[in-house]
PDB file of N, CA and C in Angstrom:
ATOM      1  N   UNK A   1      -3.764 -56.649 -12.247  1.00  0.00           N
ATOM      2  CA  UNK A   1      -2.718 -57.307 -11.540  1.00  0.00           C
ATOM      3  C   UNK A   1      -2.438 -56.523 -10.272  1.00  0.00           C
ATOM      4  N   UNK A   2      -2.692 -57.165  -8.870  1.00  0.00           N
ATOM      5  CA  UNK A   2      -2.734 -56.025  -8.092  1.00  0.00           C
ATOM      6  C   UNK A   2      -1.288 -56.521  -7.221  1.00  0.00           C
ATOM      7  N   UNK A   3      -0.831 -55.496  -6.822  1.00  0.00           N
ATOM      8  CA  UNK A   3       0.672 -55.555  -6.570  1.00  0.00           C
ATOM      9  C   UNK A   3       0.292 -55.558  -4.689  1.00  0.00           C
ATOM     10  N   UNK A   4       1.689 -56.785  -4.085  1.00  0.00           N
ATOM     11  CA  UNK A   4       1.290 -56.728  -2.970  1.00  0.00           C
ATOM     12  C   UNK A   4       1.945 -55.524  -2.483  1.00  0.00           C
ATOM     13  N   UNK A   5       1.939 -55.084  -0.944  1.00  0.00           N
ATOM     14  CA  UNK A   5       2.888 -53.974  -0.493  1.00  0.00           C
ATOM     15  C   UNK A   5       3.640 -54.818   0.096  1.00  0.00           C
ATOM     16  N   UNK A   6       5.076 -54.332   0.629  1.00  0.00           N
ATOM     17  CA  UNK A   6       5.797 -54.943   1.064  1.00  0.00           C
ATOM     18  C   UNK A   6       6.026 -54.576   2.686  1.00  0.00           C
ATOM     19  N   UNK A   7       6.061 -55.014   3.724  1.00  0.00           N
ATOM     20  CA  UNK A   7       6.016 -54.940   5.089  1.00  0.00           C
ATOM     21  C   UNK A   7       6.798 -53.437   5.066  1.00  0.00           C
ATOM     22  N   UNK A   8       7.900 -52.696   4.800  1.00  0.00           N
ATOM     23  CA  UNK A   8       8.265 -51.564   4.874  1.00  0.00           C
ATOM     24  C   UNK A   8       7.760 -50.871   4.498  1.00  0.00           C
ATOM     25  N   UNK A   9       6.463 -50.841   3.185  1.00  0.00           N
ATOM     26  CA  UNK A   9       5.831 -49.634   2.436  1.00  0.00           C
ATOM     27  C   UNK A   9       4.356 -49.718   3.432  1.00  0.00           C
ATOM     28  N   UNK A  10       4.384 -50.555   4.030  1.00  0.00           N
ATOM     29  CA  UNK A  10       3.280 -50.920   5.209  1.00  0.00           C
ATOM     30  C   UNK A  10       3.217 -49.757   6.865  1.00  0.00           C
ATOM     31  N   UNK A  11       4.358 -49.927   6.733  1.00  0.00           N
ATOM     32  CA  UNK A  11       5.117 -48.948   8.306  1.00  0.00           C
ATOM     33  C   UNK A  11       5.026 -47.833   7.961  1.00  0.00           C
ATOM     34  N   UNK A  12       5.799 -47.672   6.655  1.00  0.00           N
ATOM     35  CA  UNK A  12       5.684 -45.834   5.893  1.00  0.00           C
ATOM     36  C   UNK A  12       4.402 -45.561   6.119  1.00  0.00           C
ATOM     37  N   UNK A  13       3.635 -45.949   5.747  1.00  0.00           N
ATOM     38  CA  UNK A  13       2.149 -45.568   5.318  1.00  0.00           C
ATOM     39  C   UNK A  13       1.550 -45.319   6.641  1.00  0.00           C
ATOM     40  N   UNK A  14       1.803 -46.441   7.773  1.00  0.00           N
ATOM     41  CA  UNK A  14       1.082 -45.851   9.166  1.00  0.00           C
ATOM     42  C   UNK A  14       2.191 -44.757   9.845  1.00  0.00           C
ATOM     43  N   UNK A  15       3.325 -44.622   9.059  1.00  0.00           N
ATOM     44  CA  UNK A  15       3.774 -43.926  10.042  1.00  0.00           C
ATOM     45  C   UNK A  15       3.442 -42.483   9.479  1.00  0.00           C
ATOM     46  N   UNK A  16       3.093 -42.266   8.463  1.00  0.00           N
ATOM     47  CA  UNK A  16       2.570 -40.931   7.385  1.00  0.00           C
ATOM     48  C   UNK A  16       1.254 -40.852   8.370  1.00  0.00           C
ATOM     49  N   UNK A  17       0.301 -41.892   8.479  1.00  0.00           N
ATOM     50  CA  UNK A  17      -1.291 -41.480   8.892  1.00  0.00           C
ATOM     51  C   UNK A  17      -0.896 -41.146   9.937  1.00  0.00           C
ATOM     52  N   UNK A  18      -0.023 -41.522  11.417  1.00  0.00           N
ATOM     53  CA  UNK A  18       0.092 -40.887  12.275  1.00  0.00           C
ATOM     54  C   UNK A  18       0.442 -40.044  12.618  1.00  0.00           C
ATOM     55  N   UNK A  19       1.445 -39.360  11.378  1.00  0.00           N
ATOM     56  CA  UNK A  19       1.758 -37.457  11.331  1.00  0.00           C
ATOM     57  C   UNK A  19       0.812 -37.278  11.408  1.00  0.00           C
ATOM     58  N   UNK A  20       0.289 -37.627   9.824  1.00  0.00           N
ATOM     59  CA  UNK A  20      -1.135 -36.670   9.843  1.00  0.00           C
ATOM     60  C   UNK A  20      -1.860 -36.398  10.532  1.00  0.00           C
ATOM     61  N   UNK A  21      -2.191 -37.698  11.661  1.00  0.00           N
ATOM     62  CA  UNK A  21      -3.483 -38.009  12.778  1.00  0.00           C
ATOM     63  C   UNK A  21      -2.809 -36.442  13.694  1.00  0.00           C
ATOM     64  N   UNK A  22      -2.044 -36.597  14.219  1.00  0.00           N
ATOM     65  CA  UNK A  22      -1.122 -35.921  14.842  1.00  0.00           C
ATOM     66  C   UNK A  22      -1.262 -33.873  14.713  1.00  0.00           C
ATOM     67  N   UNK A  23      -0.799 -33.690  13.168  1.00  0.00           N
ATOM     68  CA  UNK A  23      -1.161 -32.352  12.992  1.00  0.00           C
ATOM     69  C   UNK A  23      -2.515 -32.088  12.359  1.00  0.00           C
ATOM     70  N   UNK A  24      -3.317 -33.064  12.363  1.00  0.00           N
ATOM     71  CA  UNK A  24      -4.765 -33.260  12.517  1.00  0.00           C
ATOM     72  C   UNK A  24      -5.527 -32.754  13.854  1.00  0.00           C
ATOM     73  N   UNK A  25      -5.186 -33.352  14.925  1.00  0.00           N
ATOM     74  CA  UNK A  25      -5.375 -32.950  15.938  1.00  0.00           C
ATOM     75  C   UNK A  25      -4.810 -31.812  16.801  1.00  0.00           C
ATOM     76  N   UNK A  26      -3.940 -31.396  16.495  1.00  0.00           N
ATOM     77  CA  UNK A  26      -3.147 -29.945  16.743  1.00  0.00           C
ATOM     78  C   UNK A  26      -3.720 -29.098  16.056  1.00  0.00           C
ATOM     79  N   UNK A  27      -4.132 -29.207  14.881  1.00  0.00           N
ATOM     80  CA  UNK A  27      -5.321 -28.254  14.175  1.00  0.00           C
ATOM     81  C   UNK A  27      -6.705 -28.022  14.828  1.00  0.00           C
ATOM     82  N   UNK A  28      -6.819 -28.859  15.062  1.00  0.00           N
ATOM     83  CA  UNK A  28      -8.086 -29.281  15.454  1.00  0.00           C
ATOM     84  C   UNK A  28      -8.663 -28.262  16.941  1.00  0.00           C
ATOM     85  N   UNK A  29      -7.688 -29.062  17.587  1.00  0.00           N
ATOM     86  CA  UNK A  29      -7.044 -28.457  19.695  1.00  0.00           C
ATOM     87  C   UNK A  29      -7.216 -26.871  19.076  1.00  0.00           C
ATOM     88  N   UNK A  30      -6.711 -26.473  18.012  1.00  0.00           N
ATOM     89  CA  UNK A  30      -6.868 -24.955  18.316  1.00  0.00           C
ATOM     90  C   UNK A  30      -5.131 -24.279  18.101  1.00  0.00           C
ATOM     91  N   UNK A  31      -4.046 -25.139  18.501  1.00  0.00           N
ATOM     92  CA  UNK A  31      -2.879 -25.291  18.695  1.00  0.00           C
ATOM     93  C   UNK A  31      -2.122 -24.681  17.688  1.00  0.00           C
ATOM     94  N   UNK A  32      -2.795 -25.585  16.794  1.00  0.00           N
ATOM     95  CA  UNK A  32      -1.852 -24.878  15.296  1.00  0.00           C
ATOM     96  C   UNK A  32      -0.799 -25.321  15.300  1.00  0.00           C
ATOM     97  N   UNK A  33       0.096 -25.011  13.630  1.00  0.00           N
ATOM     98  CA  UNK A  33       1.599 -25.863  13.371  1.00  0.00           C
ATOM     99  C   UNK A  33       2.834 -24.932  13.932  1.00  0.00           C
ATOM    100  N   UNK A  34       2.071 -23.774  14.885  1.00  0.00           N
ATOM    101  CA  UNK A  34       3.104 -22.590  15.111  1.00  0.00           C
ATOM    102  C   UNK A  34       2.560 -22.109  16.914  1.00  0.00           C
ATOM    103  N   UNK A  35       3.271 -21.900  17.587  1.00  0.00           N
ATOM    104  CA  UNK A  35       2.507 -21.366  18.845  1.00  0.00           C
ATOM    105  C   UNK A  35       1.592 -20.172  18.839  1.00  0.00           C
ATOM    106  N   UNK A  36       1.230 -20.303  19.405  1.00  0.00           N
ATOM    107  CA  UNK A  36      -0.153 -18.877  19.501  1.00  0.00           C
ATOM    108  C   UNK A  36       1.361 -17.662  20.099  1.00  0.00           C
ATOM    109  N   UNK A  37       0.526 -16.801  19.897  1.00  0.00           N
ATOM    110  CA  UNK A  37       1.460 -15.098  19.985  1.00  0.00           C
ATOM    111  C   UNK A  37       0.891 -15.308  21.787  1.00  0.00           C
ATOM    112  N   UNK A  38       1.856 -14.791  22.689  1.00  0.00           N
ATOM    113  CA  UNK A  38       1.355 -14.300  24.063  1.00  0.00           C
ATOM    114  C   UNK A  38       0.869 -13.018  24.148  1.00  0.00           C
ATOM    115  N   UNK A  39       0.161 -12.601  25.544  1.00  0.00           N
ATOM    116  CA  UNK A  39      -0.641 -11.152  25.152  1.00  0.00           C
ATOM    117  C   UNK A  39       0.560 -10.199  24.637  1.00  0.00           C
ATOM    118  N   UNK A  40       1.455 -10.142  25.318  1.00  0.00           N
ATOM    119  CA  UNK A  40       2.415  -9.515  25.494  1.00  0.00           C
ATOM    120  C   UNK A  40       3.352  -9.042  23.730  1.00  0.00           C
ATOM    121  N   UNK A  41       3.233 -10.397  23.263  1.00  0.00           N
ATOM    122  CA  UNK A  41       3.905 -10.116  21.754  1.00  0.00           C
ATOM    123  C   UNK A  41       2.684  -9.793  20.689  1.00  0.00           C
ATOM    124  N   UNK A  42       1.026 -10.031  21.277  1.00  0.00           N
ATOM    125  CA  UNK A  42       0.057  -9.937  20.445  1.00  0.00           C
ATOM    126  C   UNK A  42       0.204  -7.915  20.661  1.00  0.00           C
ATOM    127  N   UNK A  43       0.150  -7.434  21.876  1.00  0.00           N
ATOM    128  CA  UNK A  43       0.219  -6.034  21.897  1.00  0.00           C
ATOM    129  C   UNK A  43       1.055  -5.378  21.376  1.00  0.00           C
ATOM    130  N   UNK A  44       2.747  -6.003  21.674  1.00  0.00           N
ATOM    131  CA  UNK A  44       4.082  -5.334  20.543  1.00  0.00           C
ATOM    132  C   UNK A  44       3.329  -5.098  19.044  1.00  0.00           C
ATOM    133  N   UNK A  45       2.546  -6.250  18.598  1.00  0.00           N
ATOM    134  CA  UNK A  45       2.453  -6.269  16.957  1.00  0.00           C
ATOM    135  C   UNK A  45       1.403  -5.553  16.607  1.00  0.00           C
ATOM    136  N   UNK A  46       0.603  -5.070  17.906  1.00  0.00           N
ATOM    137  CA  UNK A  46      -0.413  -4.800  17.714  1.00  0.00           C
ATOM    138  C   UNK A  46      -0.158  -3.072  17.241  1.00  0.00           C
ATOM    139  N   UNK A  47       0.558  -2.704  18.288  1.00  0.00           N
ATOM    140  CA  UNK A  47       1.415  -1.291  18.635  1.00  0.00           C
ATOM    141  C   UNK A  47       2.203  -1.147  17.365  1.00  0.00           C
ATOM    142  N   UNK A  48       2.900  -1.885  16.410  1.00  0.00           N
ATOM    143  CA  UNK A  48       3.764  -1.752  15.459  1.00  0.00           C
ATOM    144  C   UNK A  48       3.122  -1.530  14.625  1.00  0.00           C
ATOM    145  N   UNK A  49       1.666  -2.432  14.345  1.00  0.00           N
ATOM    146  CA  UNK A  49       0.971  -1.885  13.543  1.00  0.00           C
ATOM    147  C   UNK A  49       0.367  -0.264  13.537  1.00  0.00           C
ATOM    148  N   UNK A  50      -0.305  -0.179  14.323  1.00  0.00           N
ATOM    149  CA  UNK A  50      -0.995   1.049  14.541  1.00  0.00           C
ATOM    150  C   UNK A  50       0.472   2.292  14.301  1.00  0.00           C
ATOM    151  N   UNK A  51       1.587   2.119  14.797  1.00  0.00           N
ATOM    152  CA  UNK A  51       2.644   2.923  14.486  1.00  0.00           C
ATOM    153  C   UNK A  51       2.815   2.943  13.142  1.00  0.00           C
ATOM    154  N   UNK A  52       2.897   1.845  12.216  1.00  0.00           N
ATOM    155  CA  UNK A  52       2.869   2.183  10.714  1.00  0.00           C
ATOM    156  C   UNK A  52       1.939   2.563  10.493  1.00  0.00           C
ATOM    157  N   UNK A  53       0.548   2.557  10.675  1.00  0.00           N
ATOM    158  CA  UNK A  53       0.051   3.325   9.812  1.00  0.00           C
ATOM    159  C   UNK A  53      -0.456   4.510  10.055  1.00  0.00           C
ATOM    160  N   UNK A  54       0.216   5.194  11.226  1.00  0.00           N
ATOM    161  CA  UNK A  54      -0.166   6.604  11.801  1.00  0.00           C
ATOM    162  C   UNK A  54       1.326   6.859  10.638  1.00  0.00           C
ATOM    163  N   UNK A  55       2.563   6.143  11.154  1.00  0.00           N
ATOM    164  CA  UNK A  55       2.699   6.679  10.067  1.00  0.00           C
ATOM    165  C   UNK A  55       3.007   7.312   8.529  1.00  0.00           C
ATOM    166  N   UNK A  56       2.466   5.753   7.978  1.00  0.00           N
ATOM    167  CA  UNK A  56       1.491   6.206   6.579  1.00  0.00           C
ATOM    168  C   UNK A  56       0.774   7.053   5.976  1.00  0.00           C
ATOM    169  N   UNK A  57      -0.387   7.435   7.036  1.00  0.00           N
ATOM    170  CA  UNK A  57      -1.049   8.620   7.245  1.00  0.00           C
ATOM    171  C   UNK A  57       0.012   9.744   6.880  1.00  0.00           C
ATOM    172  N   UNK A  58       0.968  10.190   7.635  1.00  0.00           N
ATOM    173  CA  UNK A  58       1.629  11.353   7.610  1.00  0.00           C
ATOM    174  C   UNK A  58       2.304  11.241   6.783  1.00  0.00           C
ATOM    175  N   UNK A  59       2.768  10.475   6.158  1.00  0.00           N
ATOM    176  CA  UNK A  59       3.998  10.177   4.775  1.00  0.00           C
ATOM    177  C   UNK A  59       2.517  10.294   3.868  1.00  0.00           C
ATOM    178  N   UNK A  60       1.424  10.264   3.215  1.00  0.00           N
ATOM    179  CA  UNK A  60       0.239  10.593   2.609  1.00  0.00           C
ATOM    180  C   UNK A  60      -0.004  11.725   2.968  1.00  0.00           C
ATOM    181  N   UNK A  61      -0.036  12.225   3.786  1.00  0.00           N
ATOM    182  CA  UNK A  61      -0.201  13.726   4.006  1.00  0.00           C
ATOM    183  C   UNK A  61       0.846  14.657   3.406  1.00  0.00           C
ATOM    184  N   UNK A  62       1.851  14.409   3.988  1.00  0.00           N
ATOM    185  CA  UNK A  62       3.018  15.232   3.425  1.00  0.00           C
ATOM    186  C   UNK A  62       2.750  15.267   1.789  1.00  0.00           C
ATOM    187  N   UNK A  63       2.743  13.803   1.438  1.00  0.00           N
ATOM    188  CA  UNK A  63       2.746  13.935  -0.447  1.00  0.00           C
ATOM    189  C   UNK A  63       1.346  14.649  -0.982  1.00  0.00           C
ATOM    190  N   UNK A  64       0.607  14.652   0.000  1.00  0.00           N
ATOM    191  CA  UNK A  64      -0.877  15.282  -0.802  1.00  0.00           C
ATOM    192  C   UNK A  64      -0.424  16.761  -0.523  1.00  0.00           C
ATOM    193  N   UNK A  65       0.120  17.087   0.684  1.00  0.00           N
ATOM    194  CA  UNK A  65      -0.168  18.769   0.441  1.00  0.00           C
ATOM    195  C   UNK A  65       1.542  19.350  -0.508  1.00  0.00           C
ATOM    196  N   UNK A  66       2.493  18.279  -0.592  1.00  0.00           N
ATOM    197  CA  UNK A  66       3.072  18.890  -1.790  1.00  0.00           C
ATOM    198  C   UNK A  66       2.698  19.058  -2.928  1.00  0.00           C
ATOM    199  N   UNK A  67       2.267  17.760  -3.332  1.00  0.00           N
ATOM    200  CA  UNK A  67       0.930  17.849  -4.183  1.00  0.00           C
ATOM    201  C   UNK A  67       0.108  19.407  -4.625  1.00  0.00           C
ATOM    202  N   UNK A  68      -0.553  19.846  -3.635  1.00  0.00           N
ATOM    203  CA  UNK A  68      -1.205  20.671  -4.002  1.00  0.00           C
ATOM    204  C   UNK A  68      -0.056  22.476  -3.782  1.00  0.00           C
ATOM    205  N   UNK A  69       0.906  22.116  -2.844  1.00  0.00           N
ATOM    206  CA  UNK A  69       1.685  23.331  -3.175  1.00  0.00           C
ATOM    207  C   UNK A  69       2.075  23.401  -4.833  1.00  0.00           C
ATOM    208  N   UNK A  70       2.550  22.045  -5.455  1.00  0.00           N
ATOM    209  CA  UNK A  70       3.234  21.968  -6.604  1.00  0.00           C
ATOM    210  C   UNK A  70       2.258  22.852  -7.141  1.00  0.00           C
ATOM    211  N   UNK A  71       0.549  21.598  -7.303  1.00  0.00           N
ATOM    212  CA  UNK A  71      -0.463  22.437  -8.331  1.00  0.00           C
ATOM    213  C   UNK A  71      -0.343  23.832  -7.993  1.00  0.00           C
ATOM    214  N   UNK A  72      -0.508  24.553  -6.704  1.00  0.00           N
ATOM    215  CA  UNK A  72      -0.942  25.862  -6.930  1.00  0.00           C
ATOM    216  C   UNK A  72       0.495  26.790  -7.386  1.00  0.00           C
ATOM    217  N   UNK A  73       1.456  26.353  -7.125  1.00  0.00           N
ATOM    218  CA  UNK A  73       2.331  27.281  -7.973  1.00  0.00           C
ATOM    219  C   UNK A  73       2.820  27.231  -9.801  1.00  0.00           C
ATOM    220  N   UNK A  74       1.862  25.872 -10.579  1.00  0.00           N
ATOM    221  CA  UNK A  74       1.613  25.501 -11.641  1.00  0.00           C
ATOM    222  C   UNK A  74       0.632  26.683 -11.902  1.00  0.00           C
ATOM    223  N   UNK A  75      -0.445  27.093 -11.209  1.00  0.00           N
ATOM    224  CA  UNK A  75      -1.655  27.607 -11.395  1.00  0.00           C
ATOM    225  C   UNK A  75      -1.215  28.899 -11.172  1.00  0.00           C
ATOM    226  N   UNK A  76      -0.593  29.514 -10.402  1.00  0.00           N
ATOM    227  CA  UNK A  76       0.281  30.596 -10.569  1.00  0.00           C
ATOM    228  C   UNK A  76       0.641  30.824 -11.839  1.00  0.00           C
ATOM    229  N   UNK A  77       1.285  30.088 -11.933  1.00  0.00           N
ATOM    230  CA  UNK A  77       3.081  30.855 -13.223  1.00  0.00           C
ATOM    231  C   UNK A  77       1.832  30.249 -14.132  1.00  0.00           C
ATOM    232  N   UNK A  78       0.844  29.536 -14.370  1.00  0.00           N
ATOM    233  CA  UNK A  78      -0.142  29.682 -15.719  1.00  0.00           C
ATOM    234  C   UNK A  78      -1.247  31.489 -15.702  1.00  0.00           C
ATOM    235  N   UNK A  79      -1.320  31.807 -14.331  1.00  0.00           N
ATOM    236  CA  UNK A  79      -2.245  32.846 -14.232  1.00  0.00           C
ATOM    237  C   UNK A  79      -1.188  33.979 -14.335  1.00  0.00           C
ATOM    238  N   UNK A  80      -0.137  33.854 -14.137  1.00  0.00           N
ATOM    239  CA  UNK A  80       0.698  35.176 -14.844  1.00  0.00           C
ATOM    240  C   UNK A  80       1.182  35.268 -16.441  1.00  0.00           C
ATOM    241  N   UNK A  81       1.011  34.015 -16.477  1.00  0.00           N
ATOM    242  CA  UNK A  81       1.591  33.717 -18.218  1.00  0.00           C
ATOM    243  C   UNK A  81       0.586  34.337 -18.775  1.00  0.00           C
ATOM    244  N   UNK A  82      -0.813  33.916 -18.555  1.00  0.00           N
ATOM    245  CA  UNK A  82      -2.025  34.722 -19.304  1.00  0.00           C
ATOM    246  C   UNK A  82      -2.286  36.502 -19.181  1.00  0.00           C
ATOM    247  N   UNK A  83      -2.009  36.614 -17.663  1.00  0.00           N
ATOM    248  CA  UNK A  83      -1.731  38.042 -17.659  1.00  0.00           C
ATOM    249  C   UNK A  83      -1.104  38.566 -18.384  1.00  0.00           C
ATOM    250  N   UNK A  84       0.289  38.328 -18.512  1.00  0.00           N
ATOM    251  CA  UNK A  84       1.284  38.788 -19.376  1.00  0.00           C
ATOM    252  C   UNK A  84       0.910  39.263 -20.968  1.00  0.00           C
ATOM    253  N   UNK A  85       0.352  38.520 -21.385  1.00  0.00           N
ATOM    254  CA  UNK A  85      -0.261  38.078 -22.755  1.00  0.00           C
ATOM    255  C   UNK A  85      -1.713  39.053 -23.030  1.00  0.00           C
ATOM    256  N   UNK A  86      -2.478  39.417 -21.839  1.00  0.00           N
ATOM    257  CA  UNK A  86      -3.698  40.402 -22.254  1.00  0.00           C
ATOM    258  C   UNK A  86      -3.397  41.661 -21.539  1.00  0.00           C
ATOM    259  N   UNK A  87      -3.911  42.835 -22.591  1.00  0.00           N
ATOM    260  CA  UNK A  87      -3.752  44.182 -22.364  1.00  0.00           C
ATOM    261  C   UNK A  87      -4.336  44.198 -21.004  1.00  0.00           C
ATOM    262  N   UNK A  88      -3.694  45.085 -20.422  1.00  0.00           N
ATOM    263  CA  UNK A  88      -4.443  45.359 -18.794  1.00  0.00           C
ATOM    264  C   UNK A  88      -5.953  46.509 -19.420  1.00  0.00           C
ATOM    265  N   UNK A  89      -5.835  47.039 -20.047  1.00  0.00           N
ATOM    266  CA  UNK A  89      -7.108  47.916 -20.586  1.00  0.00           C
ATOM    267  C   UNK A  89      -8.320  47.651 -20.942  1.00  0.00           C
ATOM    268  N   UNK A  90      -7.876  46.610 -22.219  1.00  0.00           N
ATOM    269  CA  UNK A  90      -8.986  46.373 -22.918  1.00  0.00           C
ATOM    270  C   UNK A  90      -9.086  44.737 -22.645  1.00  0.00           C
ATOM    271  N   UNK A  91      -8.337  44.126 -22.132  1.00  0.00           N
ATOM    272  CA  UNK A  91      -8.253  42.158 -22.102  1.00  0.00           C
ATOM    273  C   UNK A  91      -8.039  41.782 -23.371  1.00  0.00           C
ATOM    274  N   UNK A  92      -7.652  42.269 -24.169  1.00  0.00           N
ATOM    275  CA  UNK A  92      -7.462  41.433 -25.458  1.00  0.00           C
ATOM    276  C   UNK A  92      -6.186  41.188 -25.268  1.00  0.00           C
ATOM    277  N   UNK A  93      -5.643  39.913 -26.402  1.00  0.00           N
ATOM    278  CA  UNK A  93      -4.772  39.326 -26.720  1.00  0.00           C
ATOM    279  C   UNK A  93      -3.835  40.201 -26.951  1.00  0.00           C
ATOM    280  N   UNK A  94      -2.206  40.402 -26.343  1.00  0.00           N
ATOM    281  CA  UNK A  94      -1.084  41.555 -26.753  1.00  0.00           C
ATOM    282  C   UNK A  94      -0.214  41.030 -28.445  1.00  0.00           C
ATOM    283  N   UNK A  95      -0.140  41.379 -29.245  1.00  0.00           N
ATOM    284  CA  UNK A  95       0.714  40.980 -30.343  1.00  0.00           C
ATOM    285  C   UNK A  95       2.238  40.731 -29.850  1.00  0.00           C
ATOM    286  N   UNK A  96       2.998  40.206 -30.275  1.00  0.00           N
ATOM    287  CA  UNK A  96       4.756  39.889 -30.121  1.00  0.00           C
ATOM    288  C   UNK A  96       4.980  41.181 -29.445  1.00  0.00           C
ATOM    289  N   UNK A  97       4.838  42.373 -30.098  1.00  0.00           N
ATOM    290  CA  UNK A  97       5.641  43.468 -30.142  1.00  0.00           C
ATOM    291  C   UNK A  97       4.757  44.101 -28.347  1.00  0.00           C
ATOM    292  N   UNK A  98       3.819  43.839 -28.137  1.00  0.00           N
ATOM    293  CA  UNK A  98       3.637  43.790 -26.294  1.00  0.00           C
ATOM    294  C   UNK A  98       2.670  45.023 -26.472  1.00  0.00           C
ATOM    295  N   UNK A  99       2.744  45.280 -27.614  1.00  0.00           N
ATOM    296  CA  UNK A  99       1.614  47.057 -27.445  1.00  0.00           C
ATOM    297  C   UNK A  99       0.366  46.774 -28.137  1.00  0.00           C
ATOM    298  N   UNK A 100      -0.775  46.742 -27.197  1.00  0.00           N
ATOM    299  CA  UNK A 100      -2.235  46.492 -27.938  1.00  0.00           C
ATOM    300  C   UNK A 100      -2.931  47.560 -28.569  1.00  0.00           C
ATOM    301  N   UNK A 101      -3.140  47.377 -30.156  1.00  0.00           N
ATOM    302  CA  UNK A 101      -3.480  48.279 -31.084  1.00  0.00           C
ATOM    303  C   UNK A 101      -4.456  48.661 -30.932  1.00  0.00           C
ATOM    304  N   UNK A 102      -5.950  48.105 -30.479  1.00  0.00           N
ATOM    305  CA  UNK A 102      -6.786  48.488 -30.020  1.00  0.00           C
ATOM    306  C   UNK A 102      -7.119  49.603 -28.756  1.00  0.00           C
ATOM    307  N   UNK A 103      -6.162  49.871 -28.129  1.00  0.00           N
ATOM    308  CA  UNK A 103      -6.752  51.169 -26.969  1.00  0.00           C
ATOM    309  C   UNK A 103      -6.024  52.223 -27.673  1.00  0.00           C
TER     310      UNK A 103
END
């Protein structure tokens, strides 16, 4: 049963294809649904970029070499803890009481 359209769902319909035709061809042109950037605002964004990530870079830097201050003073207070713990004489293991029976 095929349903007729009615003269208003007729107009809708060309007036829909002629958007479309419309940002069809603005696509098309190159134009786009937004204006193109001028040199002028393409260089601001261009410059904003390159400013974040110089600096990114340095906010990554900073955290890597705390980073490695943290590790090396971890690696410290572990290389004195072990000192502490072996006779300076003989390197063996010190008992509780701190005096190695062996020398």
């Amino acid at each position: 049963m095929a349903r007729e359209m009615s003269y208003q769902m007729t107009r809708t319909i060309e007036a829909l294809d002629a958007l479309t035709a419309s940002y069809r061809e603005r696509l098309v042109a190159g134009e786009g649904l937004f204006p193109r950037e001028t040199e002028e605002q393409e260089r601001a964004r261009l410059a904003n970029n390159r400013a974040a990530r110089e600096h990114n870079a340095r906010v990554y830097a900073e955290r890597e070499r705390v980073a490695r201050e943290k590790q090396a003073a971890e690696n410290a207070a572990e290389v004195a803890a072990v000192r502490k713990r072996l006779c300076d004489s003989c390197f063996c293991e010190l008992p509780a009481s701190g005096v190695c029976g062996n020398c």
